[in-house]
Protein backbone atom coordinates (compact mmCIF):
# COMPACT_ATOMS: atom_id res chain seq x y z
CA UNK A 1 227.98 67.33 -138.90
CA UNK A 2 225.49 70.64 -138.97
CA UNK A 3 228.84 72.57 -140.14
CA UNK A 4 229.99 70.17 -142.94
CA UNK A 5 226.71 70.56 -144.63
CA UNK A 6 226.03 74.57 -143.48
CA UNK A 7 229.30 74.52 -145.71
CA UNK A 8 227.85 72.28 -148.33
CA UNK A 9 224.49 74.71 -148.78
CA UNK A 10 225.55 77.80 -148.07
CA UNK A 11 223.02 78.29 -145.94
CA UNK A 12 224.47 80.78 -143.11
CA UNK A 13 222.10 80.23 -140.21
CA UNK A 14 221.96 76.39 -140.19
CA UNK A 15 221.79 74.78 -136.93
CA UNK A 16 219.99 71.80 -135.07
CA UNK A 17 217.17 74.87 -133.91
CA UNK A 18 216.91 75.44 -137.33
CA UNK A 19 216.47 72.07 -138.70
CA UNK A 20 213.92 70.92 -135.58
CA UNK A 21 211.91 74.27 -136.70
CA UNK A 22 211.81 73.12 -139.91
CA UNK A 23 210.69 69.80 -139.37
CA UNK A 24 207.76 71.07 -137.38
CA UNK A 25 206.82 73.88 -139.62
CA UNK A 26 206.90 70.98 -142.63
CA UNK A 27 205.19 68.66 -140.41
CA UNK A 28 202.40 70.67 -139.32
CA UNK A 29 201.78 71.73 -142.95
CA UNK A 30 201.69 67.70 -143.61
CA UNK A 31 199.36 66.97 -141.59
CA UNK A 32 196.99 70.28 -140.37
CA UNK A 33 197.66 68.11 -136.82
CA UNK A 34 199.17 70.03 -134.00
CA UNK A 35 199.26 66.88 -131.60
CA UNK A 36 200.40 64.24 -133.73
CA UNK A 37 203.31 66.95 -134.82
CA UNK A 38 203.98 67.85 -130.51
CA UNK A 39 203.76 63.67 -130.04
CA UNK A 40 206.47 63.37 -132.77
CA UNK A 41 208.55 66.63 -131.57
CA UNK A 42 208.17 65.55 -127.76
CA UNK A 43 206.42 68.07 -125.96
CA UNK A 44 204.46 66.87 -123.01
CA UNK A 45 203.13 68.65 -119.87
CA UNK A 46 204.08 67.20 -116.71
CA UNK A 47 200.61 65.05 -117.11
CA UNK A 48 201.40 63.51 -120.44
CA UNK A 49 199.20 65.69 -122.43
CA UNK A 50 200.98 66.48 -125.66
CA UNK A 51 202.26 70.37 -125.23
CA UNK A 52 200.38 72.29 -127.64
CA UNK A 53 201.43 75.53 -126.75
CA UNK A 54 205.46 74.58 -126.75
CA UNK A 55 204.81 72.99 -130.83
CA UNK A 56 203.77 76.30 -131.78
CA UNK A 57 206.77 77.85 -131.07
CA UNK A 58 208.56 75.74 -133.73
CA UNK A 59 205.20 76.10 -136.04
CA UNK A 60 205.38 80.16 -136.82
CA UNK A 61 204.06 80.73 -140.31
CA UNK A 62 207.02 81.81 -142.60
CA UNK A 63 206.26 84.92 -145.02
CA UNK A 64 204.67 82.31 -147.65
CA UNK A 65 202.60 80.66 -145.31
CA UNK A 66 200.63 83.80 -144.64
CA UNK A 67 200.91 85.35 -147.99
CA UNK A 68 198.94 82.26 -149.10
CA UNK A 69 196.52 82.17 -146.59
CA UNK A 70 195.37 86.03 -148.03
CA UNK A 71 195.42 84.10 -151.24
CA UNK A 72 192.58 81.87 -150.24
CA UNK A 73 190.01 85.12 -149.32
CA UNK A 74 187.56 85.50 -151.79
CA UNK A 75 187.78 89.33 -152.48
CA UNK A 76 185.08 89.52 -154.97
């Protein structure tokens, strides 16, 4: 299924990593929420605890993400 539409788009690097990466980046952004986005991605620690640390490997800032965040500094 990830193949037929990898061919559809174009896009070269397409895969179920890429996707799930996605949806937490686009999540995250959603919501400013990093434990209602590790609830909905399913990280837990052994305890239960949503897994913080494990949703912020899918939750790197792209290129934009920081470009806009120097955007918000007041430089005057």
């Amino acid at each position: 299924m990830i193949e037929k539409y990898r061919k559809f788009t174009g896009i070269k690097h397409l895969n179920c990593h890429s996707l799930r990466h996605t949806f937490g980046h686009d999540l995250l952004e959603a919501t400013k929420d990093l434990q209602k986005v590790a609830n909905l991605m399913g990280h837990y620690k052994e305890n239960g605890d949503p897994n913080i640390a494990m949703t912020m490997i899918y939750t790197t800032p792209s290129k934009e993400d920081l470009e806009d965040a120097v955007e918000l500094i007041s430089w005057t």
